[in-house]
C-alpha atoms as a PDB file:
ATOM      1  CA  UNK A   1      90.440-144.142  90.710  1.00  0.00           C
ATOM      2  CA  UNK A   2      93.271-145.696  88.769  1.00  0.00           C
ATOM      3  CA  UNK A   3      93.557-149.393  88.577  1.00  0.00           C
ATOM      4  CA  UNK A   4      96.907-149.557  90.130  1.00  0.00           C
ATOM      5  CA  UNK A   5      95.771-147.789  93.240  1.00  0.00           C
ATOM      6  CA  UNK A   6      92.800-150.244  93.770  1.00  0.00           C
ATOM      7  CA  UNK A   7      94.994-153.415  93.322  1.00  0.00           C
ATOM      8  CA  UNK A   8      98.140-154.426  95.554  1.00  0.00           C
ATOM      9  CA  UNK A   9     100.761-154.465  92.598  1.00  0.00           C
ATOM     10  CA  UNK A  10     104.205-152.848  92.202  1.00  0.00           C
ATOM     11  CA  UNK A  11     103.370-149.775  89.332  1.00  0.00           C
ATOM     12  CA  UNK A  12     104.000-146.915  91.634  1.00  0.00           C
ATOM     13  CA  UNK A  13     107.459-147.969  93.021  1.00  0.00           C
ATOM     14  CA  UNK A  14     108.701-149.665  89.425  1.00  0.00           C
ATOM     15  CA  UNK A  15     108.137-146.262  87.545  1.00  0.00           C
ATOM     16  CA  UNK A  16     110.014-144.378  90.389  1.00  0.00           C
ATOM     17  CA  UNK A  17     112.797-146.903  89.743  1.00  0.00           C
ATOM     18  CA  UNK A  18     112.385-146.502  86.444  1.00  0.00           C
ATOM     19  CA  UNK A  19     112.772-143.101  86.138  1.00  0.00           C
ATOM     20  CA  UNK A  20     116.020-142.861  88.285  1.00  0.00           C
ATOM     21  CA  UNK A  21     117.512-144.842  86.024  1.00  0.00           C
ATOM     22  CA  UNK A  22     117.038-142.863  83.215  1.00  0.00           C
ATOM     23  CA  UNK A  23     117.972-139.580  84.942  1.00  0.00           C
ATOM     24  CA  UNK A  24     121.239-141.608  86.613  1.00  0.00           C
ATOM     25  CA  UNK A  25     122.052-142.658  82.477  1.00  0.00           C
ATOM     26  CA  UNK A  26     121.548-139.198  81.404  1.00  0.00           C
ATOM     27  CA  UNK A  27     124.114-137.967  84.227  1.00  0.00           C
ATOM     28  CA  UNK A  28     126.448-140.640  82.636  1.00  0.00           C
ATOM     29  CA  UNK A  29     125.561-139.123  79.199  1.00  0.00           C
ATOM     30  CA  UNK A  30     125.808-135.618  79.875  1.00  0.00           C
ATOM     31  CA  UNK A  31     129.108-135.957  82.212  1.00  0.00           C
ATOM     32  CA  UNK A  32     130.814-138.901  80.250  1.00  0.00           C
ATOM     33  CA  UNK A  33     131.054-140.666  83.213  1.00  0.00           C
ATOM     34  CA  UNK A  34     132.240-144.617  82.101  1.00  0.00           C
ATOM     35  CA  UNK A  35     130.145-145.982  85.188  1.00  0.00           C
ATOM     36  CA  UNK A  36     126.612-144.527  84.644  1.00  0.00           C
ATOM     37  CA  UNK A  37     126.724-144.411  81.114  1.00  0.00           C
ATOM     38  CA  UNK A  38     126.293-148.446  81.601  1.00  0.00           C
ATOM     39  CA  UNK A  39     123.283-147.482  83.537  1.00  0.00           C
ATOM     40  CA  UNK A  40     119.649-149.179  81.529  1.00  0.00           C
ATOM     41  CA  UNK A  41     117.926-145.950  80.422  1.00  0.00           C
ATOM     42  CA  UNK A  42     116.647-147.673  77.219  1.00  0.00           C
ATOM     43  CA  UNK A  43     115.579-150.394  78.544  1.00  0.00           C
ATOM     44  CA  UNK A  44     113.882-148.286  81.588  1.00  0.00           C
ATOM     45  CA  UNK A  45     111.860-146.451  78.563  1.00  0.00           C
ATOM     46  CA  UNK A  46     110.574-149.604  76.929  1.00  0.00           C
ATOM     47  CA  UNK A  47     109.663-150.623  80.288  1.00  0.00           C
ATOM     48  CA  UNK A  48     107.725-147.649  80.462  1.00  0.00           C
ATOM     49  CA  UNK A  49     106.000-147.985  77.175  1.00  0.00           C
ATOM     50  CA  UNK A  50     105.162-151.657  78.615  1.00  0.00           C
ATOM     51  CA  UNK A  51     103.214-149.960  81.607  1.00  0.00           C
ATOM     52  CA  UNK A  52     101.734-147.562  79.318  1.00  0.00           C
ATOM     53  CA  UNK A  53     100.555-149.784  77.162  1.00  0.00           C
ATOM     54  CA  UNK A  54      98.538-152.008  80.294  1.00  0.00           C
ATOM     55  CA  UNK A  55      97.374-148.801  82.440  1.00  0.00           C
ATOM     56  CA  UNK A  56      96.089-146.477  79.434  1.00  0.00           C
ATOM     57  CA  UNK A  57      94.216-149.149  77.457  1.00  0.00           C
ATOM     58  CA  UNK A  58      92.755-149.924  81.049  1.00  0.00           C
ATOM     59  CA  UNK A  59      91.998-146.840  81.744  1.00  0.00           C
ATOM     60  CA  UNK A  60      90.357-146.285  78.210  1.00  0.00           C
ATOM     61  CA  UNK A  61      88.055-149.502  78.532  1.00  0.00           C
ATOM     62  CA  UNK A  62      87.116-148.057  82.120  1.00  0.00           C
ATOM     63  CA  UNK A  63      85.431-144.946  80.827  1.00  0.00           C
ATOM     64  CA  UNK A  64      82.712-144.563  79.455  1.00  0.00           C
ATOM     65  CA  UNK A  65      83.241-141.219  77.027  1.00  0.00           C
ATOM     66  CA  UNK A  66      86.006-140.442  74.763  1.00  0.00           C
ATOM     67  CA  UNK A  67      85.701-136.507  76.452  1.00  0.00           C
ATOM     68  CA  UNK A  68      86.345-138.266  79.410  1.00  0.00           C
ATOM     69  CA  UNK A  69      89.592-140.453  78.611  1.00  0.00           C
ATOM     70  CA  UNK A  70      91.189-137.088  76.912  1.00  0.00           C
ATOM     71  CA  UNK A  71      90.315-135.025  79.676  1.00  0.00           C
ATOM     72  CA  UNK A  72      92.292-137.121  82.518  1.00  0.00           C
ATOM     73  CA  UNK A  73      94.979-138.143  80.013  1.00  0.00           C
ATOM     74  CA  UNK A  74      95.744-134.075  79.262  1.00  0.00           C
ATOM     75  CA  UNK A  75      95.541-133.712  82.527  1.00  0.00           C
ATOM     76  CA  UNK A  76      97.842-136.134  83.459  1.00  0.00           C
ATOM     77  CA  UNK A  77     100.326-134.923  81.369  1.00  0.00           C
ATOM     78  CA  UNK A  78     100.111-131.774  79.745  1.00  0.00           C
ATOM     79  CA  UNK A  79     100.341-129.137  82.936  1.00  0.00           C
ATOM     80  CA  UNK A  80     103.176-130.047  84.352  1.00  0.00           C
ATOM     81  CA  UNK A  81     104.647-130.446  81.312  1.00  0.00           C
ATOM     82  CA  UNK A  82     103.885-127.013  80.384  1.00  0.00           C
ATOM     83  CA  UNK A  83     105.394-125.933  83.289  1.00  0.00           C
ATOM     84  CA  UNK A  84     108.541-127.330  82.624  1.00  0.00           C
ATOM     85  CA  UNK A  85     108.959-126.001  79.085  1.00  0.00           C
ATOM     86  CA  UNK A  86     107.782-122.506  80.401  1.00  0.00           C
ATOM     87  CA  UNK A  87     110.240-122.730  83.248  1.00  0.00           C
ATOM     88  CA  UNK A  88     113.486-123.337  80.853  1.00  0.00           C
ATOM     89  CA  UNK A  89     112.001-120.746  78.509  1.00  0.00           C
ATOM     90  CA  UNK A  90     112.137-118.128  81.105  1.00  0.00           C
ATOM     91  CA  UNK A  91     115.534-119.407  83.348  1.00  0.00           C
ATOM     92  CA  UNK A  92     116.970-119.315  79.286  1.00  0.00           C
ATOM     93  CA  UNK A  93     116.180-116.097  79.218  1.00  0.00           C
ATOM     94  CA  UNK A  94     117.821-114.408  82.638  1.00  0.00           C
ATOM     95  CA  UNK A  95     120.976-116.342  80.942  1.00  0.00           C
ATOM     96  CA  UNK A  96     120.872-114.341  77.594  1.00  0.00           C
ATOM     97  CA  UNK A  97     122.673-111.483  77.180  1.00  0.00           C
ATOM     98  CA  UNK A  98     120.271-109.570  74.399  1.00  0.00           C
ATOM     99  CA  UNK A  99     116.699-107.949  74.764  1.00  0.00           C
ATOM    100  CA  UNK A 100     113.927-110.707  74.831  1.00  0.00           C
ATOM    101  CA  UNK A 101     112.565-109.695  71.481  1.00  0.00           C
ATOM    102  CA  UNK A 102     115.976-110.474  69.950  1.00  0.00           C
ATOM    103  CA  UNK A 103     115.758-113.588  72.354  1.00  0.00           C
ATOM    104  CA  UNK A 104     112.391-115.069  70.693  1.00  0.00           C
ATOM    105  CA  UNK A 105     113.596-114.275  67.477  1.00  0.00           C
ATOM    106  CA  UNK A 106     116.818-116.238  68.177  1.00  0.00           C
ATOM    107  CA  UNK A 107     114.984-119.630  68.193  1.00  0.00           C
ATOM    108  CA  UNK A 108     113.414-119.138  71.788  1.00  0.00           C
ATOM    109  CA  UNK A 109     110.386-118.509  70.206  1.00  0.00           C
ATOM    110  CA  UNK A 110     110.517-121.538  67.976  1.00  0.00           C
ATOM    111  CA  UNK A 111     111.340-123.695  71.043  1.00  0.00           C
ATOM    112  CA  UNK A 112     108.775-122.686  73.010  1.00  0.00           C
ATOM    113  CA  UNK A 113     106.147-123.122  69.877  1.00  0.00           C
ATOM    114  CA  UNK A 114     107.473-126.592  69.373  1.00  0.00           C
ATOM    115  CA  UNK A 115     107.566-127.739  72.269  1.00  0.00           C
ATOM    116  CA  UNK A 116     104.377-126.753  73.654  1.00  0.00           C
ATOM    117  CA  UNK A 117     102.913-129.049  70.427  1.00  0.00           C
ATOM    118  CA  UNK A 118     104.865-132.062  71.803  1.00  0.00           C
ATOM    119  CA  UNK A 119     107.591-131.828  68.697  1.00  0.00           C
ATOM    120  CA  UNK A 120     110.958-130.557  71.223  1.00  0.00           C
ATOM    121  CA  UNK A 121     113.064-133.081  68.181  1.00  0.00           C
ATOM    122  CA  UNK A 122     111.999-129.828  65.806  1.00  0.00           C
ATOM    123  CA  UNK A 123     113.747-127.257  68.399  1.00  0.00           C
ATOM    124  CA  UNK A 124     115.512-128.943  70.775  1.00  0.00           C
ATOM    125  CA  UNK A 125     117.698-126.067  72.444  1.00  0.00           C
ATOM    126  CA  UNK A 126     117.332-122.254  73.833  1.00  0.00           C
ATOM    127  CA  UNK A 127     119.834-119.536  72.258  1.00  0.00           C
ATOM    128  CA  UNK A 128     122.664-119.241  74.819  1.00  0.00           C
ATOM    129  CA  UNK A 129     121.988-122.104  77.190  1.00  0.00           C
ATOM    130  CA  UNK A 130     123.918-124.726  77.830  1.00  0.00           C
ATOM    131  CA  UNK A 131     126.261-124.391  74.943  1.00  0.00           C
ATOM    132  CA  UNK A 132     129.158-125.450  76.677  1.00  0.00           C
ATOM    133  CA  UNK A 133     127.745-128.468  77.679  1.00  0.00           C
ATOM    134  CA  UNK A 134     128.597-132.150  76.752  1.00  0.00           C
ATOM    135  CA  UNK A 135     124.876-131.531  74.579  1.00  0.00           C
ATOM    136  CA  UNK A 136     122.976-128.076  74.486  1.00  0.00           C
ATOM    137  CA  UNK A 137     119.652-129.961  74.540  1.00  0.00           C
ATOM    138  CA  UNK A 138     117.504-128.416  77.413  1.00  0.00           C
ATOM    139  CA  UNK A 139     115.430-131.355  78.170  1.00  0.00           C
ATOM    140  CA  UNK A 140     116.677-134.522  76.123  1.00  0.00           C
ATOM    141  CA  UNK A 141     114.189-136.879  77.904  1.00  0.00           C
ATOM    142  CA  UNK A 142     110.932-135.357  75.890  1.00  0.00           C
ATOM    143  CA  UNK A 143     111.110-137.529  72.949  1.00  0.00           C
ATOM    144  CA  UNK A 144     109.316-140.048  74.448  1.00  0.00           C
ATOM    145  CA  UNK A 145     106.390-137.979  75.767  1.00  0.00           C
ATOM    146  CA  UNK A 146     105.903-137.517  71.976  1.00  0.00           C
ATOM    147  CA  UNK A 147     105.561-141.148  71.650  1.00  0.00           C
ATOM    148  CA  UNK A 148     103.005-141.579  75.047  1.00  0.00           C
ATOM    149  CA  UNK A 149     101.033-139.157  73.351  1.00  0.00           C
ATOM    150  CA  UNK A 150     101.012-140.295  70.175  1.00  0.00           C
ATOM    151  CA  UNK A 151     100.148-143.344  71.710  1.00  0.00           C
ATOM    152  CA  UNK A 152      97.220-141.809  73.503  1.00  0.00           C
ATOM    153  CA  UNK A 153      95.935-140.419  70.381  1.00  0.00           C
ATOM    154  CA  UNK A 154      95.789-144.410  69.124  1.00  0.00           C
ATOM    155  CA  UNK A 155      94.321-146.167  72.087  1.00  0.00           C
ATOM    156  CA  UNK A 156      90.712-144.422  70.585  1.00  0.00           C
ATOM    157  CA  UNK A 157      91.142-145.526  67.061  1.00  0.00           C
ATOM    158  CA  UNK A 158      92.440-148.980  68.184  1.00  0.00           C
ATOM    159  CA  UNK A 159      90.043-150.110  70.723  1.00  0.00           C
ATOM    160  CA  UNK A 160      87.149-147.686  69.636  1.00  0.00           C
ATOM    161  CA  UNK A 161      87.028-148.043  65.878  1.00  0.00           C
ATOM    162  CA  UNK A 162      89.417-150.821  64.730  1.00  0.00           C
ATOM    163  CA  UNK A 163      87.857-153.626  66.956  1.00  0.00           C
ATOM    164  CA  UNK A 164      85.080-152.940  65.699  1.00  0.00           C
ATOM    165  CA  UNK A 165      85.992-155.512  62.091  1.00  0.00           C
ATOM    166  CA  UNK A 166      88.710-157.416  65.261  1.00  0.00           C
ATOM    167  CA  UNK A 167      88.142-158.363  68.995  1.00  0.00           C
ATOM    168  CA  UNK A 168      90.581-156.794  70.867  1.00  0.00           C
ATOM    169  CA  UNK A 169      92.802-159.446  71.493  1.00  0.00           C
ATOM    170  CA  UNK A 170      93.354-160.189  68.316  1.00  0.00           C
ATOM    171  CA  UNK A 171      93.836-156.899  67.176  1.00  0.00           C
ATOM    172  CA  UNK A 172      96.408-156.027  69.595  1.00  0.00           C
ATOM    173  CA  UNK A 173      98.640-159.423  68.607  1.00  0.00           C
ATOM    174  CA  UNK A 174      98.223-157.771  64.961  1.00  0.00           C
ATOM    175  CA  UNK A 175      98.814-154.610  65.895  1.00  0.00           C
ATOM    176  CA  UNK A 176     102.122-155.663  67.530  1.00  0.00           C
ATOM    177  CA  UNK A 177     103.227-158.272  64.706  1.00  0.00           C
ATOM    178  CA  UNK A 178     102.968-154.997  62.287  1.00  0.00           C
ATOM    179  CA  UNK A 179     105.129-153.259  65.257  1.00  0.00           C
ATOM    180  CA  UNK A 180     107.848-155.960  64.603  1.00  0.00           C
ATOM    181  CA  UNK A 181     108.036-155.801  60.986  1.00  0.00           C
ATOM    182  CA  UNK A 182     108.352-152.281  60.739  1.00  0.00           C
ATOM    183  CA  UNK A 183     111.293-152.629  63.521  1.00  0.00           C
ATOM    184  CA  UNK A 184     113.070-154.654  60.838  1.00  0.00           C
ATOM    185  CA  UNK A 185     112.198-153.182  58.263  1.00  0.00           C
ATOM    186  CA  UNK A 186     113.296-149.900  59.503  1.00  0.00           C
ATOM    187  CA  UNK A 187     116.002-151.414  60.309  1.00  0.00           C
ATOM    188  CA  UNK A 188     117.069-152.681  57.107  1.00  0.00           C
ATOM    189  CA  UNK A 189     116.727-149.446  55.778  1.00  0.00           C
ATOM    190  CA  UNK A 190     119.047-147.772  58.761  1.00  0.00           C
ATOM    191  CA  UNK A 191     121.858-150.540  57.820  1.00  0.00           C
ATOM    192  CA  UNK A 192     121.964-150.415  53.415  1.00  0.00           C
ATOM    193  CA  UNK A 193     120.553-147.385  53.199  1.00  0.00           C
ATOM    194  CA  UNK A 194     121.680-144.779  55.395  1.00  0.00           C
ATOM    195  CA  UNK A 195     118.594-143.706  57.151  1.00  0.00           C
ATOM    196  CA  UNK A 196     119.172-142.520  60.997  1.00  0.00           C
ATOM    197  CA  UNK A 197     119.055-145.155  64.010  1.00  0.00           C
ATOM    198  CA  UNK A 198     116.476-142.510  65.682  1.00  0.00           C
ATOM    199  CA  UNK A 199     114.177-143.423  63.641  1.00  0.00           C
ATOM    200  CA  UNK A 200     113.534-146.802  64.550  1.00  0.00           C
ATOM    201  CA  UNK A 201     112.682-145.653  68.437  1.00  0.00           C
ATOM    202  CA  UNK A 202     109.705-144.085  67.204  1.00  0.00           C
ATOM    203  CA  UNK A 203     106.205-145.498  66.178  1.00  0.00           C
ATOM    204  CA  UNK A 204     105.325-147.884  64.578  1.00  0.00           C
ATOM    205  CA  UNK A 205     108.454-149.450  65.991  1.00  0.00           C
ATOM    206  CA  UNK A 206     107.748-148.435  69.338  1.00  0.00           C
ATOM    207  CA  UNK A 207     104.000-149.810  69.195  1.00  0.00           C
ATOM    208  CA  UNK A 208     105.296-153.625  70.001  1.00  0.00           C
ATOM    209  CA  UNK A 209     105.999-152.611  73.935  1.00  0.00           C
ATOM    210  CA  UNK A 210     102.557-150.484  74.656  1.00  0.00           C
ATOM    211  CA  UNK A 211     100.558-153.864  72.660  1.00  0.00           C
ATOM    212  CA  UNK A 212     102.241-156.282  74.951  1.00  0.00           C
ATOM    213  CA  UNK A 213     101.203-154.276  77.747  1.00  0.00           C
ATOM    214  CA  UNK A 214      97.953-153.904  76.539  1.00  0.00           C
ATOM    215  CA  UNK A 215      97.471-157.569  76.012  1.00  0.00           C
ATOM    216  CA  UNK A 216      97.449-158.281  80.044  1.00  0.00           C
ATOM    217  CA  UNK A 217      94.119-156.671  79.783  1.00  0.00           C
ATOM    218  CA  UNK A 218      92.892-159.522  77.408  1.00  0.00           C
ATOM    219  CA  UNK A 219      95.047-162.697  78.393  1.00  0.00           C
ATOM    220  CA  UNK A 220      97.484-161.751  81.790  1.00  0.00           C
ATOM    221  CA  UNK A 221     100.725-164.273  81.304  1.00  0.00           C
ATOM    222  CA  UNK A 222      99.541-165.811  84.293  1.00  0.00           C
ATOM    223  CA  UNK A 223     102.085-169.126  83.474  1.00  0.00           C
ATOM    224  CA  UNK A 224     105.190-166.182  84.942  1.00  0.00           C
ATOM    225  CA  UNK A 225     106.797-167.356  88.283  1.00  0.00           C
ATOM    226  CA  UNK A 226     109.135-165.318  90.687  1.00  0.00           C
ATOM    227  CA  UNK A 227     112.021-167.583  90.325  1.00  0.00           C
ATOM    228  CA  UNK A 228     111.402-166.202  85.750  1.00  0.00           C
ATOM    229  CA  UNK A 229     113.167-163.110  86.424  1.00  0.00           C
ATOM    230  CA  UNK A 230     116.473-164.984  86.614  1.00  0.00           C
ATOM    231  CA  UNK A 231     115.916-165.808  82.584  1.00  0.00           C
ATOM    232  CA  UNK A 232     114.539-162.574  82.082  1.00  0.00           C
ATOM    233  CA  UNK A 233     116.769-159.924  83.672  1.00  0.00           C
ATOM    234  CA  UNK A 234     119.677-161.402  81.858  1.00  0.00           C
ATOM    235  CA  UNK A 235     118.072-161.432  78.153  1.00  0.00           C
ATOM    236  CA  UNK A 236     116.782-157.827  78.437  1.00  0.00           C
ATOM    237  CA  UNK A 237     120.544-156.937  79.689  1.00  0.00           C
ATOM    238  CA  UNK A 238     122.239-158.581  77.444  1.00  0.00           C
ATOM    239  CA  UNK A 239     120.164-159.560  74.341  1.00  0.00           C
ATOM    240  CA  UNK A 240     119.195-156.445  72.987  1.00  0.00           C
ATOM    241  CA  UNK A 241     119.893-157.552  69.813  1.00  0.00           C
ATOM    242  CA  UNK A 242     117.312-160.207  69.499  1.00  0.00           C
ATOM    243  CA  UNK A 243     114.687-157.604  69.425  1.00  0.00           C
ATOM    244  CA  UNK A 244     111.463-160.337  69.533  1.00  0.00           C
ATOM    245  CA  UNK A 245     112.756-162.210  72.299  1.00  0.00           C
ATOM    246  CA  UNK A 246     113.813-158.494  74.152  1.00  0.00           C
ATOM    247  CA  UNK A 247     110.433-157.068  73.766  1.00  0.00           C
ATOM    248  CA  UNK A 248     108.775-160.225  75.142  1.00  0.00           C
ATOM    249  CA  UNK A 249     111.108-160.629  78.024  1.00  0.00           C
ATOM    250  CA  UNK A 250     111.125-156.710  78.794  1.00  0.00           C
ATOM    251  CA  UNK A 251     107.053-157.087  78.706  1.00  0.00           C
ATOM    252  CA  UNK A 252     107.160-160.717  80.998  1.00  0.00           C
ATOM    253  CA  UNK A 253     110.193-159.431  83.202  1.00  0.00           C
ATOM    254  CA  UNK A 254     107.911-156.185  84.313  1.00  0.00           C
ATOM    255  CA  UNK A 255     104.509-158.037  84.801  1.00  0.00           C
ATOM    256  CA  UNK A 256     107.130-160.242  87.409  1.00  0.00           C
ATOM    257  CA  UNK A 257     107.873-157.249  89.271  1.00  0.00           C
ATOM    258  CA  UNK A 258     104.557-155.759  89.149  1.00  0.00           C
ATOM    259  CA  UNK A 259     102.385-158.606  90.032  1.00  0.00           C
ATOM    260  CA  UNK A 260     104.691-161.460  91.535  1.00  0.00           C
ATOM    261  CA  UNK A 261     106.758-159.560  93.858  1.00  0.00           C
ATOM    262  CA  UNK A 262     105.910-158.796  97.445  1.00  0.00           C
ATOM    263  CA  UNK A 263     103.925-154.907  97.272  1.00  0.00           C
ATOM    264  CA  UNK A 264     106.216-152.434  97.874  1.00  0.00           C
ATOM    265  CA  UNK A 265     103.869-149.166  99.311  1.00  0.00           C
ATOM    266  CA  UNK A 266     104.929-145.964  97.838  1.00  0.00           C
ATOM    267  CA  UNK A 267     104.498-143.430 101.166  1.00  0.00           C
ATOM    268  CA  UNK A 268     101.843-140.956 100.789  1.00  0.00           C
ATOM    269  CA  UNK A 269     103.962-138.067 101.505  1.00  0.00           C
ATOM    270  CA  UNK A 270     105.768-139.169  98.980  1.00  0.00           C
ATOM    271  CA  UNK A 271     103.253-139.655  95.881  1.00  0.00           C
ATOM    272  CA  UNK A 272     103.773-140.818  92.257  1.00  0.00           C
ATOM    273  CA  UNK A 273     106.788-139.047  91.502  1.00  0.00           C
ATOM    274  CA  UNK A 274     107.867-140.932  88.283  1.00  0.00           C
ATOM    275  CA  UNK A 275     106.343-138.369  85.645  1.00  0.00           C
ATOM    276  CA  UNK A 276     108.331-135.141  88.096  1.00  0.00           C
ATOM    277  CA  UNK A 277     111.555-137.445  87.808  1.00  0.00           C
ATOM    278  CA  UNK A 278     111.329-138.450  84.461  1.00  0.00           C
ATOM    279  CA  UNK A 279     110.374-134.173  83.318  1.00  0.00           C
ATOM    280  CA  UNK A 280     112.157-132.476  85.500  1.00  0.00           C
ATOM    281  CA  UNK A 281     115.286-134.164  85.805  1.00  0.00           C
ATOM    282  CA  UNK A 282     116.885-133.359  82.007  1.00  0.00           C
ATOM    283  CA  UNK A 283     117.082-129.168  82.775  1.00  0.00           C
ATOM    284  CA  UNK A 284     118.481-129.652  86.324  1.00  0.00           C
ATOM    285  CA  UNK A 285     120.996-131.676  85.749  1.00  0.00           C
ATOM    286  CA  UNK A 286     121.782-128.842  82.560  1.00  0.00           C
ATOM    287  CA  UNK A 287     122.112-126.248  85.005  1.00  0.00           C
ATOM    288  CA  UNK A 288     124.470-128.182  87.825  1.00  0.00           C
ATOM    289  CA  UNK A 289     126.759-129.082  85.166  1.00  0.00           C
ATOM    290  CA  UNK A 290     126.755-125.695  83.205  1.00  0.00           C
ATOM    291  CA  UNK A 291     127.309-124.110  87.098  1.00  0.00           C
ATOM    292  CA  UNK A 292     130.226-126.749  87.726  1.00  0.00           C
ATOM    293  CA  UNK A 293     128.526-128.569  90.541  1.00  0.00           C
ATOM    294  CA  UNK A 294     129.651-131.768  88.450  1.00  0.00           C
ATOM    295  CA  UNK A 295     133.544-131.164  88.497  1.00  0.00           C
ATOM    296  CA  UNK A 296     132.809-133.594  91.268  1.00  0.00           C
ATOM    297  CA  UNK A 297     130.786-136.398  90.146  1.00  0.00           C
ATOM    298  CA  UNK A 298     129.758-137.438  93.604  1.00  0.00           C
ATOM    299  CA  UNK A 299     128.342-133.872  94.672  1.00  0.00           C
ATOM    300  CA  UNK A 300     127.017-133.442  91.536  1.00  0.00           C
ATOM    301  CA  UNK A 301     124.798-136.970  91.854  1.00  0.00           C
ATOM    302  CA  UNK A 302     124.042-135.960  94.899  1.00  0.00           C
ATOM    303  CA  UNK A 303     122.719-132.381  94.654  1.00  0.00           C
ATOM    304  CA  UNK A 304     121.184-133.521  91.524  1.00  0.00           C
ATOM    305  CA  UNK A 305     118.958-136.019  93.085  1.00  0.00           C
ATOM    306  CA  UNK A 306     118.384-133.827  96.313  1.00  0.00           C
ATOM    307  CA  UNK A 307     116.983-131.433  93.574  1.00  0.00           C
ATOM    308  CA  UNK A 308     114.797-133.576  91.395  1.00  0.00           C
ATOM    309  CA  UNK A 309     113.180-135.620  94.091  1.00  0.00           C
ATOM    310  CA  UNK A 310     111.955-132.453  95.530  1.00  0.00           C
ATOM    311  CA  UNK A 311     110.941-130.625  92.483  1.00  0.00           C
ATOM    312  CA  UNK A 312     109.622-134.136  91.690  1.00  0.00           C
ATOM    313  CA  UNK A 313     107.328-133.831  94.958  1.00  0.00           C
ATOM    314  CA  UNK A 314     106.379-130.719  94.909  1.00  0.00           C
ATOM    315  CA  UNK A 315     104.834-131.095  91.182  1.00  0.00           C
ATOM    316  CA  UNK A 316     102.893-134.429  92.605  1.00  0.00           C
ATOM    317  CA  UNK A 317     101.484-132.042  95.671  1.00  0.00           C
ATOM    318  CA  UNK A 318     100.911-129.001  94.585  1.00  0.00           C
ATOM    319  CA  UNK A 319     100.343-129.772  90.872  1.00  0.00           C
ATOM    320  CA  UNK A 320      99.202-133.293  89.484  1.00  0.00           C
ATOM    321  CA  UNK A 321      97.852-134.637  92.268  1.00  0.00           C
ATOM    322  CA  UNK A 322      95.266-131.764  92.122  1.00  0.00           C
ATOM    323  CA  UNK A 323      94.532-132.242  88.488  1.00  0.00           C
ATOM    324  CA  UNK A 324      94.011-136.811  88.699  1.00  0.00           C
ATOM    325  CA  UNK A 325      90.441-137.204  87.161  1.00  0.00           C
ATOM    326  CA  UNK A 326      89.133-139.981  89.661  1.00  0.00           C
ATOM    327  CA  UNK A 327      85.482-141.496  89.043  1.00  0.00           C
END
C-alpha cells in the first residue's frame, strides 16, 4: 500500500488542488481570460515534482525488485494515459474531413507514434483539430509526464547504482546542487545566447524539486511550523525569480501542507483523482472551446469542470484504481 495511504498526511487532497489549478490556468491560457491566466499552474507543477520526488523514491526504497518498482510505476501511469492519447486520436478523426489513411499520413500517425513514447513536444497536434483555437495543441499538459518519467527512469540509477560510491543523503544534496547549476547555466545560455526558455523546465533543471522531495526520506525538515507558510506562500508567489530560495520554499511550503495541517480525508467515492484531472483536462477543455461553450466564460468553467471531475472519476474507478500494485 502506498505510504500516503498508511499515514494521516495531506498528499491526496494537495494533488487534487494541485491539479485544478493547472487545468483553471490552462482555461486562462487557452481563453485569454486576464483573471485565470494569474492562476499558479507553474508553481502547481513544481509542487508536483516536489511530491514526486518524496513518494517515488519512497516507494522505490520500499520494494524489494527493480521488476517490481517498474511494474506499479507503468501501471500507475501508462494506461490511462494511453487511453487518453487513443481517445483524441480517434475523436480527431470523426472531425477530419478525408479517409483515415490520408488522416495517418497527415501527421495523425506521427502523433499517435510520439506520443505513445512519452515525446507529445515532437507532435504536439492532430491534422484538423482545434485549429481555430487560441493553440492547436491537443493535450498541452503532457510535457511534464515526460519529465515524471524520465524521472522514474533515474530513481534506479540514483538510489540503486550511484549510492553505491555516496549514501543517499548525500547524493541527493549533490544531485540537486548539479540541478541548480545547470538552471543557471541554462539560463545564461537562454539570455546571451538565444537558446529557448523551454528548455530550462526540463531535466537536469527540473531535478532540484523531485531531490528536495526526496530528501524528506533521509532528513524530514522537521524545524517547519504552521504559522511558516505565511513566509512561504508569499516567496513562491512572488519570488520566482530567486530560483534557490523558490525551490526551497516551494519544497518547505508543501511539506507544511502535507504534514502540519489538520488531515483533510479525500472521500472514497471520490478517489485520487489528481492524475484524471491533470490528463484529461487539456482535450476537454479543446473541445468546449472549439464547440463555443466558452463564449461564456462562466458556463464554460463550469461545464468544463462538471466534465473533468467525472471523467477524472471514472478513470480512478473503473481504470487505475484496478491497476494500483499494493504489497
Amino acid at each position: 500500500m502506498s505510504f500516503y495511504l498508511v499515514v494521516k498526511n495531506n498528499f491526496d487532497v494537495l494533488r487534487i488542488f494541485l491539479a485544478v489549478l493547472v487545468f483553471y490556468f490552462h482555461i486562462g491560457i487557452e481563453t485569454q481570460n486576464q483573471y485565470l491566466m494569474h492562476v499558479p499552474g507553474g508553481l502547481a507543477v513544481h509542487c508536483f515534482f516536489v511530491i514526486s520526488g518524496y513518494l517515488i523514491v519512497k516507494s522505490y526504497l520500499k520494494r524489494k525488485t527493480l521488476s517490481v518498482y517498474a511494474k506499479s510505476r507503468f501501471l500507475r501511469i501508462y494506461p490511462l494515459y494511453f487511453l487518453v492519447i487513443t481517445t483524441a486520436f480517434i475523436f480527431g478523426y470523426f472531425h477530419y474531413s478525408g479517409s483515415f489513411i490520408d488522416y495517418v499520413n497527415n501527421g495523425a500517425g506521427k502523433y499517435l507514434a510520439s506520443n505513445y513514447l512519452f515525446a507529445n513536444f515532437l507532435h504536439p497536434t492532430l491534422p484538423g483539430l482545434f485549429e481555430n483555437n487560441f493553440q492547436p495543441f491537443v493535450n498541452a499538459a503532457l510535457w511534464t509526464i515526460k519529465i515524471e518519467v524520465m524521472f522514474y527512469v533515474c530513481v534506479p540509477i540514483i538510489y540503486g547504482v550511484l549510492n553505491k560510491k555516496l549514501d543517499n543523503k548525500k547524493l541527493t544534496v549533490l544531485l540537486g546542487l548539479v540541478s541548480i547549476c545547470c538552471f543557471y547555466t541554462v539560463q545564461y545560455l537562454i539570455e546571451y545566447h538565444g537558446l529557448p526558455a523551454s528548455i530550462n523546465r526540463q531535466l537536469p533543471s527540473m531535478l532540484v524539486f523531485f531531490m528536495l522531495g526526496a530528501y524528506w526520506n533521509f532528513a524530514e525538515p522537521k524545524f517547519l511550523r504552521l504559522w511558516h507558510l505565511l513566509i512561504l506562500i508569499p516567496i513562491v508567489l512572488f519570488l520566482q525569480s530567486w530560483f534557490v530560495i523558490y525551490a526551497f520554499a516551494v519544497s518547505f511550503m508543501v511539506y507544511v501542507i502535507v504534514f502540519k495541517l489538520k488531515p483533510i480525508t479525500v472521500s472514497k467515492r471520490i478517489g485520487d483523482i489528481s492524475y484524471g484531472i491533470y490528463i484529461w483536462h487539456f482535450p476537454i477543455l479543446q473541445t468546449l472551446i472549439m464547440y463555443g461553450f466558452f463564449k461564456n466564460i462562466y458556463q464554460g468553467t463550469a461545464i468544463a469542470t462538471v466534465l473533468v471531475f467525472s471523467f477524472a472519476m471514472i478513470s480512478w474507478h473503473f481504470i487505475e484504481s484496478k491497476l494500483v500494485v499494493r504489497h
